[in-house]
C-alpha atoms as a PDB file:
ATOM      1  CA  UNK A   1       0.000   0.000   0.000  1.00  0.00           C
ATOM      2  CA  UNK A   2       1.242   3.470  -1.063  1.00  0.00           C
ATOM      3  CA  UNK A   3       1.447   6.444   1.284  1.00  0.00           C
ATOM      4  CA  UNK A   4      -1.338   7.721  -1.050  1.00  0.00           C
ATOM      5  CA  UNK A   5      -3.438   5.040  -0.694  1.00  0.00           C
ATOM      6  CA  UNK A   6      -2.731   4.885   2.840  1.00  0.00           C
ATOM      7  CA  UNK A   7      -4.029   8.524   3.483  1.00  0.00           C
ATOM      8  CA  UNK A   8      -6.825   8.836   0.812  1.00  0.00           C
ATOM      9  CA  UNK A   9      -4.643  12.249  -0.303  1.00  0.00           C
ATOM     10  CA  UNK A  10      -4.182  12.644  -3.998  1.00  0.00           C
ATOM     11  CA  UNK A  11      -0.818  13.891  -4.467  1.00  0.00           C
ATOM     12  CA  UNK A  12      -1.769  16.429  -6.427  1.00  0.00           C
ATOM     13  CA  UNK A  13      -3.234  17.624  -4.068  1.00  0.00           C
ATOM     14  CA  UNK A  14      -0.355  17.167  -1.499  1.00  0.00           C
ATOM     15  CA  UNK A  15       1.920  18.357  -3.920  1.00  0.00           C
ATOM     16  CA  UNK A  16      -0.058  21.959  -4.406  1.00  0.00           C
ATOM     17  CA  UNK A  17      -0.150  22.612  -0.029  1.00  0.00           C
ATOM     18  CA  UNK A  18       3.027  21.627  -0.033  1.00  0.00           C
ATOM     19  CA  UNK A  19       4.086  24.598  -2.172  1.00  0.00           C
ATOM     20  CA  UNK A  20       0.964  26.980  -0.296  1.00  0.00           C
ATOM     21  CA  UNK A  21       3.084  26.409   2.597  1.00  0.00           C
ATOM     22  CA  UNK A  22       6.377  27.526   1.065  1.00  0.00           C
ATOM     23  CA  UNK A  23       5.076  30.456  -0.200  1.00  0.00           C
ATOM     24  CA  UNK A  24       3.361  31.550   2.719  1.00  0.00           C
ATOM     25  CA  UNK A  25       6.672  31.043   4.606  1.00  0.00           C
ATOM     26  CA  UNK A  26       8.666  32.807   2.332  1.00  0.00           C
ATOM     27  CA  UNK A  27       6.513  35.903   1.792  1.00  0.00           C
ATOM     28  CA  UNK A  28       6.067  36.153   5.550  1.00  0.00           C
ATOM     29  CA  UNK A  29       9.518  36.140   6.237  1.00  0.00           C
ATOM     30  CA  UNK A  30      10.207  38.791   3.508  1.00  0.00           C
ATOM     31  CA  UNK A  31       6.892  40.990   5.301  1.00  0.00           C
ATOM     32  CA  UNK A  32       9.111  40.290   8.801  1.00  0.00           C
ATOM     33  CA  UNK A  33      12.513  41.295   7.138  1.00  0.00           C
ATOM     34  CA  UNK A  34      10.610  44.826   7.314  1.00  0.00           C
ATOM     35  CA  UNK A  35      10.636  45.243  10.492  1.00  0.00           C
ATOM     36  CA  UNK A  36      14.819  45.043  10.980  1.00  0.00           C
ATOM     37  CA  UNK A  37      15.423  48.438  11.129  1.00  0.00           C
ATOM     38  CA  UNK A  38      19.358  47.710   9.622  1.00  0.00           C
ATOM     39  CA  UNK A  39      17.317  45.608   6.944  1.00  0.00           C
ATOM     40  CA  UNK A  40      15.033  48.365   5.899  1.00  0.00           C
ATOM     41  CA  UNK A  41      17.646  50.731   6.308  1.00  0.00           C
ATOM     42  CA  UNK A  42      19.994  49.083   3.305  1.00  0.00           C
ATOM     43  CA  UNK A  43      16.589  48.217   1.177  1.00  0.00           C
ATOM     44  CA  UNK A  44      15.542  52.010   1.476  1.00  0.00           C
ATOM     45  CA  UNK A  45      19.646  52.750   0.357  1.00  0.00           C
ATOM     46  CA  UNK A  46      19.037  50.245  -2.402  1.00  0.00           C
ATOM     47  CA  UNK A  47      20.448  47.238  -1.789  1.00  0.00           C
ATOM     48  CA  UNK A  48      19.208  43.957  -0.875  1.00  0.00           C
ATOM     49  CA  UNK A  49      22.291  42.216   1.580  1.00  0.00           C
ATOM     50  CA  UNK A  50      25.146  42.834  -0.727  1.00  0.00           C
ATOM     51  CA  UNK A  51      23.101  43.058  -4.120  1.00  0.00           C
ATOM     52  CA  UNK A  52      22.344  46.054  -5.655  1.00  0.00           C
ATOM     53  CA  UNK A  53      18.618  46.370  -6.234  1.00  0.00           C
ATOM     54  CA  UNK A  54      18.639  47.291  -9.728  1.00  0.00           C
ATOM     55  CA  UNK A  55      15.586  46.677 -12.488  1.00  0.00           C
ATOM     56  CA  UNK A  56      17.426  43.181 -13.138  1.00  0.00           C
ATOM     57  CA  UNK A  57      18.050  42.160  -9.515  1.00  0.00           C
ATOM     58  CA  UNK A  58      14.041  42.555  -8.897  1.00  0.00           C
ATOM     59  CA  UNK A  59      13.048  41.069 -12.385  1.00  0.00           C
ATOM     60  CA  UNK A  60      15.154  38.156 -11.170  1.00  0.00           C
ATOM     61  CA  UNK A  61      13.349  38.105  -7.926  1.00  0.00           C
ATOM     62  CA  UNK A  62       9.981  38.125  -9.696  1.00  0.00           C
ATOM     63  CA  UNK A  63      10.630  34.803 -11.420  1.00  0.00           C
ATOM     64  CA  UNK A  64      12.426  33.093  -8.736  1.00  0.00           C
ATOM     65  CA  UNK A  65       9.204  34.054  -6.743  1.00  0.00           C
ATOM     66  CA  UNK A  66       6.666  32.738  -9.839  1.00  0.00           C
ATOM     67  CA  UNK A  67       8.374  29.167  -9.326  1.00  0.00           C
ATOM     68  CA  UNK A  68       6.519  28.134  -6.523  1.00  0.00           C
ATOM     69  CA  UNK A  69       3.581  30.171  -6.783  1.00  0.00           C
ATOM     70  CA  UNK A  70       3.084  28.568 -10.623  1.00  0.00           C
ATOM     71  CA  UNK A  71       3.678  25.188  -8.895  1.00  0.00           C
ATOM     72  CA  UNK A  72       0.918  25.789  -6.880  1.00  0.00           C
ATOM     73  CA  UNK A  73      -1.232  25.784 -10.140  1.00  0.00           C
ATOM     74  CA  UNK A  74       0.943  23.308 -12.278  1.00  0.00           C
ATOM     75  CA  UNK A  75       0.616  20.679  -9.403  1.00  0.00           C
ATOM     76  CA  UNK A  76      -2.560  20.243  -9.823  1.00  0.00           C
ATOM     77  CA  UNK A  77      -3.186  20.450 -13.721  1.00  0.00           C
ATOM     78  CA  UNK A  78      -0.551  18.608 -15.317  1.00  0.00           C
ATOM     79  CA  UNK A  79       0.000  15.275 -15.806  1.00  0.00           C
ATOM     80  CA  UNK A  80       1.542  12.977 -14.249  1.00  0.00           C
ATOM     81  CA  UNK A  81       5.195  12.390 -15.548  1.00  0.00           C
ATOM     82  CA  UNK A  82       5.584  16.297 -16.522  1.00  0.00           C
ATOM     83  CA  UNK A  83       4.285  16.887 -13.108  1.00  0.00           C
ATOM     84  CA  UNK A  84       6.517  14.441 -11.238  1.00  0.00           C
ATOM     85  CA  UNK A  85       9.566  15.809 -13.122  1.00  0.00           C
ATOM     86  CA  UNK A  86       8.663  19.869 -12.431  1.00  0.00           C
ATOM     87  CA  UNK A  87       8.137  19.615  -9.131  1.00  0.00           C
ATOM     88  CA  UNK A  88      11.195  17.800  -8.565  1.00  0.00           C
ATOM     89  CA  UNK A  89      13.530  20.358 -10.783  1.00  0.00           C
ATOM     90  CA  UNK A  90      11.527  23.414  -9.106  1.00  0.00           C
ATOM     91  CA  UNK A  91      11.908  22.015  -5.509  1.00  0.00           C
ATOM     92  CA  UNK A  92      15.113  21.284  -6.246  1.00  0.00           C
ATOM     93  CA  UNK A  93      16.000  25.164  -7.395  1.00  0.00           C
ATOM     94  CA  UNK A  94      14.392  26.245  -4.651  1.00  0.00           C
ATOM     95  CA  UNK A  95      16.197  24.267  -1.858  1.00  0.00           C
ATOM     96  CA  UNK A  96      19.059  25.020  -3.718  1.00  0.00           C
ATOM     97  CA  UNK A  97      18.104  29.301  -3.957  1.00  0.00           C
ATOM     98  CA  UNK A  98      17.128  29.014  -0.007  1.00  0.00           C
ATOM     99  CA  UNK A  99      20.121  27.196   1.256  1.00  0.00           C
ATOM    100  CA  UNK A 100      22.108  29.237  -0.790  1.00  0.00           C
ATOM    101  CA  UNK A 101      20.364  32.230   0.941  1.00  0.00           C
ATOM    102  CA  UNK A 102      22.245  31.328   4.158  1.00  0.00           C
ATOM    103  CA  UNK A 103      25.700  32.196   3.135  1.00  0.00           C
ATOM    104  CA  UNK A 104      24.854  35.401   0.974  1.00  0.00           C
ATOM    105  CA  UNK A 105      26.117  38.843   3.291  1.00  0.00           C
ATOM    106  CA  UNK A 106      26.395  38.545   6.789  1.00  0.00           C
ATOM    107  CA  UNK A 107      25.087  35.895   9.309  1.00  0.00           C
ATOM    108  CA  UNK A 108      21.443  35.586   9.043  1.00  0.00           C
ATOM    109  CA  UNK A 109      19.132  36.735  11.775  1.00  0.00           C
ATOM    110  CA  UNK A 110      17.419  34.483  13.529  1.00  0.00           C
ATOM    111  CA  UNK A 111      13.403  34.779  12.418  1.00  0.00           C
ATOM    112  CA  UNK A 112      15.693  34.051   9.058  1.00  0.00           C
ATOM    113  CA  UNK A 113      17.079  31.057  10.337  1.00  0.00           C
ATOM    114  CA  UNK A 114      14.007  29.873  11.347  1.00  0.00           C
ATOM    115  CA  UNK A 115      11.875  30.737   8.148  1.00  0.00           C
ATOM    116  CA  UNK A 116      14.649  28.452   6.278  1.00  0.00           C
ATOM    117  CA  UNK A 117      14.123  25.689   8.550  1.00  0.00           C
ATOM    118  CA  UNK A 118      10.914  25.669   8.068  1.00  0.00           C
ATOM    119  CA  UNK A 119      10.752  26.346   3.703  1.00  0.00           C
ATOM    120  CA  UNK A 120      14.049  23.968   3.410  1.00  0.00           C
ATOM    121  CA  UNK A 121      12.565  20.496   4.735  1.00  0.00           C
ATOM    122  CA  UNK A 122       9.718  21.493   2.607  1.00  0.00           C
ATOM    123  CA  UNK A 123      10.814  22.081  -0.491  1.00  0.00           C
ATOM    124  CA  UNK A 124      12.656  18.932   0.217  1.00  0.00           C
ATOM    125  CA  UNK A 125      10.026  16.834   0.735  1.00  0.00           C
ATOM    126  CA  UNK A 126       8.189  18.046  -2.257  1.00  0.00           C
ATOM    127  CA  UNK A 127      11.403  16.846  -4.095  1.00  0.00           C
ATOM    128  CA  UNK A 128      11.351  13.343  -2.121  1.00  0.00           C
ATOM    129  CA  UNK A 129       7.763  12.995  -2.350  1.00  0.00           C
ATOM    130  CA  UNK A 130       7.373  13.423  -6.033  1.00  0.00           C
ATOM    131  CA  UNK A 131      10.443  11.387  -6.525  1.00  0.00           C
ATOM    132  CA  UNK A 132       9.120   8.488  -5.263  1.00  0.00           C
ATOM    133  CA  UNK A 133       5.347   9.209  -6.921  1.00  0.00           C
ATOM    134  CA  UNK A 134       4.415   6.365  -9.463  1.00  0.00           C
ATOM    135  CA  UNK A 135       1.779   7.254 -11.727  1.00  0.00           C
ATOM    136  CA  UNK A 136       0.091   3.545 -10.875  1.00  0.00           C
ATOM    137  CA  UNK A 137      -0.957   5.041  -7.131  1.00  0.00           C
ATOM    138  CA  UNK A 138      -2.243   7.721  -8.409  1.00  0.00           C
ATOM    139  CA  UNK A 139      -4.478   6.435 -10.953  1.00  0.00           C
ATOM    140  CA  UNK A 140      -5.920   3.805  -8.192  1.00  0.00           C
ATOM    141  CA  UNK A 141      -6.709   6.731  -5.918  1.00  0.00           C
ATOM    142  CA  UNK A 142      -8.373   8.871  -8.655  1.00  0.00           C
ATOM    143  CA  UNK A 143     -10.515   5.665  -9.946  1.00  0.00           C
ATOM    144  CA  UNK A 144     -11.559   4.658  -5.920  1.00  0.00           C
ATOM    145  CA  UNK A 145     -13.316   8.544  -6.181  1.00  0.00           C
ATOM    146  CA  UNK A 146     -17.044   8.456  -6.970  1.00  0.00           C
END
């Protein structure tokens, strides 16, 4: 028995909460970063740690912020094997992009810290969990729905 079949959760389904919950995390962490006075202080000067925010910098920020939120959406639309393989390459980049986050500038504060502890075991388990997704589980769930 699957975990899918085991929990009656389509892993679509799972998939698409999964990334809710990363996004959540790393919008509210970017809403707390606000409220550091030495944060807000460099934004308001223009730069973002040791990047200059420039037209590019935030263009790049835009669509290293539309990964998740389009996984939100492409989680639940596409099919399997296309979906399997873009969640793991987009969890994947953004594990990578978050835990890469930890040694950009100076030593992180801590509501940082813990916003990455929470958004790096979860992008890693969307990786793990649609690694080990076989489309067979996931057609016996759908077909057990009336």
């Amino acid at each position: 028995m699957t975990n899918e079949e085991a929990t009656g959760v389509d892993m679509k389904v799972r998939l698409s909460t999964l990334w809710i919950f990363a996004i959540l995390n790393y919008l509210y962490c970017d809403v707390v970063s606000l409220f550091d006075p030495s944060n807000l202080k460099n934004l308001m000067a223009g730069y973002a740690g040791p990047m200059s925010i420039t037209p590019g910098f935030l263009l790049g920020t835009a669509i290293m912020m539309e990964i998740p939120i389009a996984m939100v959406l492409l989680s639940r639309v596409l099919n399997h094997p296309v979906n399997r393989w873009a969640n793991i390459i987009a969890g994947t980049i953004m594990t990578v992009i978050q835990f890469s986050s930890l040694f950009i500038g100076k030593m992180p504060m801590p509501f940082y810290l813990f916003f990455s502890v929470m958004e790096i075991p979860c992008t890693v388990f969307i990786v793990w969990s649609a690694v080990r997704w076989h489309a067979q589980s996931s057609i016996r769930i759908s077909e057990q729905r009336p």
